[in-house]
C-alpha atoms as a PDB file:
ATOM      1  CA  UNK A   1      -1.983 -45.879 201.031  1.00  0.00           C
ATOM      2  CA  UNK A   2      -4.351 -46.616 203.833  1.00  0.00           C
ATOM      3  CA  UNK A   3      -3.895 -43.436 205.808  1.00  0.00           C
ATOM      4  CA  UNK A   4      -4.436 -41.570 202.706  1.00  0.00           C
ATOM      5  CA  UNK A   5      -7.775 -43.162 202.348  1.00  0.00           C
ATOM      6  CA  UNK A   6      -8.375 -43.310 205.854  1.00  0.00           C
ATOM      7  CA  UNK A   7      -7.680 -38.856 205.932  1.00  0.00           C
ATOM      8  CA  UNK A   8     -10.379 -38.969 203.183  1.00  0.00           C
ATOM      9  CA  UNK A   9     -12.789 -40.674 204.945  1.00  0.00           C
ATOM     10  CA  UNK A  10     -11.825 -38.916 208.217  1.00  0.00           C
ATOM     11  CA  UNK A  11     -12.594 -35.396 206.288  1.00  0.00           C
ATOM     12  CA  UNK A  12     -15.923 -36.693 204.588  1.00  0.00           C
ATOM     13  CA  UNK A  13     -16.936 -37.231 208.071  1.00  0.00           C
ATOM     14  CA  UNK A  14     -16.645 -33.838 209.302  1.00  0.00           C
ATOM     15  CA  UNK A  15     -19.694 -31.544 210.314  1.00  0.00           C
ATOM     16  CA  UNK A  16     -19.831 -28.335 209.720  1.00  0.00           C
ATOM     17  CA  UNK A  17     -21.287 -24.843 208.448  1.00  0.00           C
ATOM     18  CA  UNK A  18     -19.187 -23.458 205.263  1.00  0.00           C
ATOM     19  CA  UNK A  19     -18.385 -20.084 205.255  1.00  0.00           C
ATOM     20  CA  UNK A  20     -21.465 -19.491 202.492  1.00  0.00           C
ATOM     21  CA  UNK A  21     -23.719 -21.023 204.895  1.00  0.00           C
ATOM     22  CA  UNK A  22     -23.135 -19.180 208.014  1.00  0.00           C
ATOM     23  CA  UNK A  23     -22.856 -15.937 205.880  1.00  0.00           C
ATOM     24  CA  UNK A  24     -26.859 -16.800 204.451  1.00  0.00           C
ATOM     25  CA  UNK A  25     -27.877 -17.494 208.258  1.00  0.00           C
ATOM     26  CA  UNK A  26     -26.394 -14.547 208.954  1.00  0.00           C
ATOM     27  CA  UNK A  27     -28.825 -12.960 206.542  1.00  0.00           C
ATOM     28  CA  UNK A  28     -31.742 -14.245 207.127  1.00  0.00           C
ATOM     29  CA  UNK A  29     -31.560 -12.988 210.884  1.00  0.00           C
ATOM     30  CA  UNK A  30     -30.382  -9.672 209.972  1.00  0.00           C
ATOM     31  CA  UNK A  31     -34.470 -10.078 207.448  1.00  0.00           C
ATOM     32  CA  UNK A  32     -36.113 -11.156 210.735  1.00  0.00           C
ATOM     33  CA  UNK A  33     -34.723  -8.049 213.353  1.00  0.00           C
ATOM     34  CA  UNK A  34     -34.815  -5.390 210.426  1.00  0.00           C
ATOM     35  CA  UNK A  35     -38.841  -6.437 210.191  1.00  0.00           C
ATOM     36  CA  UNK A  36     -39.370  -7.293 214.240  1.00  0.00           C
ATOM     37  CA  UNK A  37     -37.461  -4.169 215.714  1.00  0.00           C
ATOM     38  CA  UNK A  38     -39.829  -1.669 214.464  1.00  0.00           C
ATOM     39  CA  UNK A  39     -43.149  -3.696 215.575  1.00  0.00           C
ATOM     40  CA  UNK A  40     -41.882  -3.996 218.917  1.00  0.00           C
ATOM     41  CA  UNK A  41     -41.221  -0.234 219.242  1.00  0.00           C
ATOM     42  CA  UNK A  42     -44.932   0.316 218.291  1.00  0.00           C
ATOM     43  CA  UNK A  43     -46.217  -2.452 220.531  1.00  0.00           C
ATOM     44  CA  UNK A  44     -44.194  -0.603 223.327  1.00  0.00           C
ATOM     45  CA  UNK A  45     -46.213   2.497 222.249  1.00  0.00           C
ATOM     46  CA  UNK A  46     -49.103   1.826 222.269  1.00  0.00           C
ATOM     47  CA  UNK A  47     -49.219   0.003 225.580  1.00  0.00           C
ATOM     48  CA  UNK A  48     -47.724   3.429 226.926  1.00  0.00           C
ATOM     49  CA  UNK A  49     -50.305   4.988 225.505  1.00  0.00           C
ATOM     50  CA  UNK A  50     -53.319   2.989 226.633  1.00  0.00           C
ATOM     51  CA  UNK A  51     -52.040   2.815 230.293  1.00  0.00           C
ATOM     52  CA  UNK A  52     -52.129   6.330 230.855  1.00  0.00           C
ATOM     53  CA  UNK A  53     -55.840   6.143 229.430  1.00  0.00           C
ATOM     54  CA  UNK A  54     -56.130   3.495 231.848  1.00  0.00           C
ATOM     55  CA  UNK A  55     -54.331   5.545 234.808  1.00  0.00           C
ATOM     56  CA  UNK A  56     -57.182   8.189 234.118  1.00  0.00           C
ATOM     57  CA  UNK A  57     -60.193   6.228 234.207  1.00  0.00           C
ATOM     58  CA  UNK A  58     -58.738   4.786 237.372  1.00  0.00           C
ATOM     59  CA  UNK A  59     -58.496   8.518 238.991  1.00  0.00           C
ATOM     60  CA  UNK A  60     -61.863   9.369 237.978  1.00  0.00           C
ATOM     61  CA  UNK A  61     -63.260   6.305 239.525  1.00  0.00           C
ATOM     62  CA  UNK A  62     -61.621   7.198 242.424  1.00  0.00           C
ATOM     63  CA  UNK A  63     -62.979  10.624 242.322  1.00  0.00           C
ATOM     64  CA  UNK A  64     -66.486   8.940 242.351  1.00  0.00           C
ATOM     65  CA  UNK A  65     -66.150   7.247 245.197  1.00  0.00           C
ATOM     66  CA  UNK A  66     -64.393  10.077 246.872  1.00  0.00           C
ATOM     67  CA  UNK A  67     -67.834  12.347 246.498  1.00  0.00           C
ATOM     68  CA  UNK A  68     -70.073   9.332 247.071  1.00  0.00           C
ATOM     69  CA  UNK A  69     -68.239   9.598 250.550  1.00  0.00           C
ATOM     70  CA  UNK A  70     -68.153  13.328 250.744  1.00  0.00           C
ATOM     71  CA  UNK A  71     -71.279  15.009 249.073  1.00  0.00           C
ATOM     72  CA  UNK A  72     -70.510  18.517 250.978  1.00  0.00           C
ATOM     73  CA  UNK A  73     -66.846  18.532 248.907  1.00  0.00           C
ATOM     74  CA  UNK A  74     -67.618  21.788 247.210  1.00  0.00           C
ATOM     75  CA  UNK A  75     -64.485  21.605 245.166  1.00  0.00           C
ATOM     76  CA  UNK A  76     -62.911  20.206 242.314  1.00  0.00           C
ATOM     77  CA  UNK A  77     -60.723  16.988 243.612  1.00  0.00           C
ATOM     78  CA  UNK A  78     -56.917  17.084 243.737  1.00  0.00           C
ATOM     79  CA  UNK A  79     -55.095  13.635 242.664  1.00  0.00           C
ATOM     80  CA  UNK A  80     -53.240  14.098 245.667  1.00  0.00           C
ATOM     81  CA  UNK A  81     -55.976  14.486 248.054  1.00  0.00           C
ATOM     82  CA  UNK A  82     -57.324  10.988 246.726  1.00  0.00           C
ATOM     83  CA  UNK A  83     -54.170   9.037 247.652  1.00  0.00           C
ATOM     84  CA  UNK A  84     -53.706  10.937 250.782  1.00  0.00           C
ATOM     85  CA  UNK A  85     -57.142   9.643 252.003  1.00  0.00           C
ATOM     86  CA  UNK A  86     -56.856   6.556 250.448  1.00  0.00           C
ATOM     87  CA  UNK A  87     -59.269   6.315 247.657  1.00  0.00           C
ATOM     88  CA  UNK A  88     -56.483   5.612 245.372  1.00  0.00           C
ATOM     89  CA  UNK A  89     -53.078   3.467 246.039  1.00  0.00           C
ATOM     90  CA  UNK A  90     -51.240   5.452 242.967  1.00  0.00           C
ATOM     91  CA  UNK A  91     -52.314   7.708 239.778  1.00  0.00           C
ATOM     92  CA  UNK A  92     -49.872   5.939 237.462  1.00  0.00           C
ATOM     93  CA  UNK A  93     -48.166   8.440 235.498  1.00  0.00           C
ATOM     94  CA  UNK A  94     -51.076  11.090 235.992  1.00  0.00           C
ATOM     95  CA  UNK A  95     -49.783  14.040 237.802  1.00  0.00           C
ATOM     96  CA  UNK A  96     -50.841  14.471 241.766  1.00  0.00           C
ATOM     97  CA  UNK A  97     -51.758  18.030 241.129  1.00  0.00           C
ATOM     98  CA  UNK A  98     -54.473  17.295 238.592  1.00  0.00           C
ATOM     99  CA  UNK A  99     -57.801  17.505 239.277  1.00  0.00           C
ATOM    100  CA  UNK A 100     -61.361  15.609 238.620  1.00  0.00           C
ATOM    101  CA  UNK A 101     -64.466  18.116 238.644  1.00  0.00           C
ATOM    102  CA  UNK A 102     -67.441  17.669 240.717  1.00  0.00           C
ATOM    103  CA  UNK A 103     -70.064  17.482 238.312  1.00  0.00           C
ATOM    104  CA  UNK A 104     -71.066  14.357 237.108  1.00  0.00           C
ATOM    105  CA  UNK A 105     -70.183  12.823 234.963  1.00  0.00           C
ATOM    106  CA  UNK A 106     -66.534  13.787 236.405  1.00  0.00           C
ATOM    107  CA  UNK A 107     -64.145  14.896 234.353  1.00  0.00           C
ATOM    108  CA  UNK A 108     -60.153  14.714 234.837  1.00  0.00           C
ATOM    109  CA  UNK A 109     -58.225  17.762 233.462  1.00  0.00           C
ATOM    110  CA  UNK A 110     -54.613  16.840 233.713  1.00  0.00           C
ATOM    111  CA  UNK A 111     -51.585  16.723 231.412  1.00  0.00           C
ATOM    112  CA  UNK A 112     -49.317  13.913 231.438  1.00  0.00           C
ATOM    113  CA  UNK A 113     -45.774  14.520 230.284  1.00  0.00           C
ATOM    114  CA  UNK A 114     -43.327  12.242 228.120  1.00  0.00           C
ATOM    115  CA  UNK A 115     -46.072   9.188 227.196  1.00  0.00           C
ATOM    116  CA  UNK A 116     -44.623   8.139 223.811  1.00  0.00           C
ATOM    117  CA  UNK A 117     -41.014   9.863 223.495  1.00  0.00           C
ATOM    118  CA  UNK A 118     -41.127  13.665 224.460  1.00  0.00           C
ATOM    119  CA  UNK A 119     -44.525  13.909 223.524  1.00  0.00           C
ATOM    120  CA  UNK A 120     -47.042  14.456 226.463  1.00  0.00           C
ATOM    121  CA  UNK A 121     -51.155  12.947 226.878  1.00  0.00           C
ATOM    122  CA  UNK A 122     -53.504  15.776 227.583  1.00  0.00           C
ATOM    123  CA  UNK A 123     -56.961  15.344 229.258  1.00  0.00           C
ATOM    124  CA  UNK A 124     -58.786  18.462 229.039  1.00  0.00           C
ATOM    125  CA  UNK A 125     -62.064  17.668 231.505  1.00  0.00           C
ATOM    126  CA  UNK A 126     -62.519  14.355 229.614  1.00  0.00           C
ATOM    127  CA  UNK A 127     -65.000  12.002 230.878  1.00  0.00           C
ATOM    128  CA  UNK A 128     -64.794   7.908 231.282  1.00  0.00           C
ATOM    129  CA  UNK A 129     -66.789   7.903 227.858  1.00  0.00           C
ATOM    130  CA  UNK A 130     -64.844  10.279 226.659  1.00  0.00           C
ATOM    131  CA  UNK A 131     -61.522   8.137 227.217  1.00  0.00           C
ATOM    132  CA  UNK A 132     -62.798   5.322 226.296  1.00  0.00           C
ATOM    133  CA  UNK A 133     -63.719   6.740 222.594  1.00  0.00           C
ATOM    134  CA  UNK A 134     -61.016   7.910 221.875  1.00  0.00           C
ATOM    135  CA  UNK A 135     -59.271   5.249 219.674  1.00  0.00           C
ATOM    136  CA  UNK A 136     -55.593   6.660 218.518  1.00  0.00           C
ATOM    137  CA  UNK A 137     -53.073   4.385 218.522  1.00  0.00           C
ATOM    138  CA  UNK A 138     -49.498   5.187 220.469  1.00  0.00           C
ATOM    139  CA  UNK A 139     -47.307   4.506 217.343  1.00  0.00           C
ATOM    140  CA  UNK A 140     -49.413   7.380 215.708  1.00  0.00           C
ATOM    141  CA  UNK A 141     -48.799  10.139 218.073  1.00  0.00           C
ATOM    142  CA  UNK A 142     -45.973  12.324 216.835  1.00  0.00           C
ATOM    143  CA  UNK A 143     -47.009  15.901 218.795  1.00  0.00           C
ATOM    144  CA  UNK A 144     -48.760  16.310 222.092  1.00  0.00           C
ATOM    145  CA  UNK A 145     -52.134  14.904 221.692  1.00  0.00           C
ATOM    146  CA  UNK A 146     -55.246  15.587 223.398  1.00  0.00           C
ATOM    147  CA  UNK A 147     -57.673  12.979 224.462  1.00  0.00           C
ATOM    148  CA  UNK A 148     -60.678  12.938 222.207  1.00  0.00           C
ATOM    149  CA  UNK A 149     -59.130  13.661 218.742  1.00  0.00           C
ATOM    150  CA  UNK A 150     -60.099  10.859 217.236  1.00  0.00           C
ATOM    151  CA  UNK A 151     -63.195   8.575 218.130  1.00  0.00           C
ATOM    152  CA  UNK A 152     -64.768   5.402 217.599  1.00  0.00           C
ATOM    153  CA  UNK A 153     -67.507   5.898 214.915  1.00  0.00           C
ATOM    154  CA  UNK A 154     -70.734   3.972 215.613  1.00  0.00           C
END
């Protein structure tokens, strides 16, 4: 009689998830990931995005200095000729065999491959200001886009 009760109390004493309870945990994770997966994909995006719009303002300033130093260049300014004379440690994801114009303000014409998925960033002789207005998000772009398509309204 006393190691019946004893099993009893030995049983009550257990800890432990039941089967119903692990199976609602289960759910409630599977809630959380089915609604966090898909903002962290955008998030991921749209920093792609913005740090290729970064890269470029980063070549142009480059550029400036680069013509601040050499008034007589006569020539549009290759990417590559910046980081071969050192007025620029990298160009990010901006190709070396784009260009900045001259004329001020300067202007970067380049084309930058495979930003967000297969889809590539163009700058067609954009400007700092121009860069900086444009306000598209990463998560949005779902074709090649070109710098300036949308803008900040005022």
């Amino acid at each position: 009689m006393f190691k019946k009760l004893l099993n009893k109390k030995l049983l009550k004493n257990q800890k432990g998830l039941t089967l119903i309870e692990l199976l609602a945990v289960i759910v409630i994770l599977a809630i959380v990931a089915a609604i966090a997966i898909p903002a962290i994909g955008n998030i991921i995006d749209n920093s792609k995005f913005n740090a290729v719009k970064a890269d470029g303002i980063n070549v142009i300033n480059a550029a400036n200095i680069y013509y601040t130093d050499n008034p007589e260049a006569a020539d549009d300014v290759q990417i590559s000729t910046l980081i071969t004379e050192k007025y620029l440690d990298a160009a990010g994801k901006i190709p070396t065999t784009s260009k900045v114009s001259k004329d001020v303000p300067r202007k970067l014409t380049a084309t930058v491959p495979n930003v967000v998925g297969a889809y590539s960033v163009i700058f067609t002789a954009h400007s700092i200001d121009a860069i900086n207005a444009d306000i598209e998000k990463g998560s949005k772009i779902k074709s090649n886009y070109t710098i300036g398509t949308t803008k900040k309204t005022q």
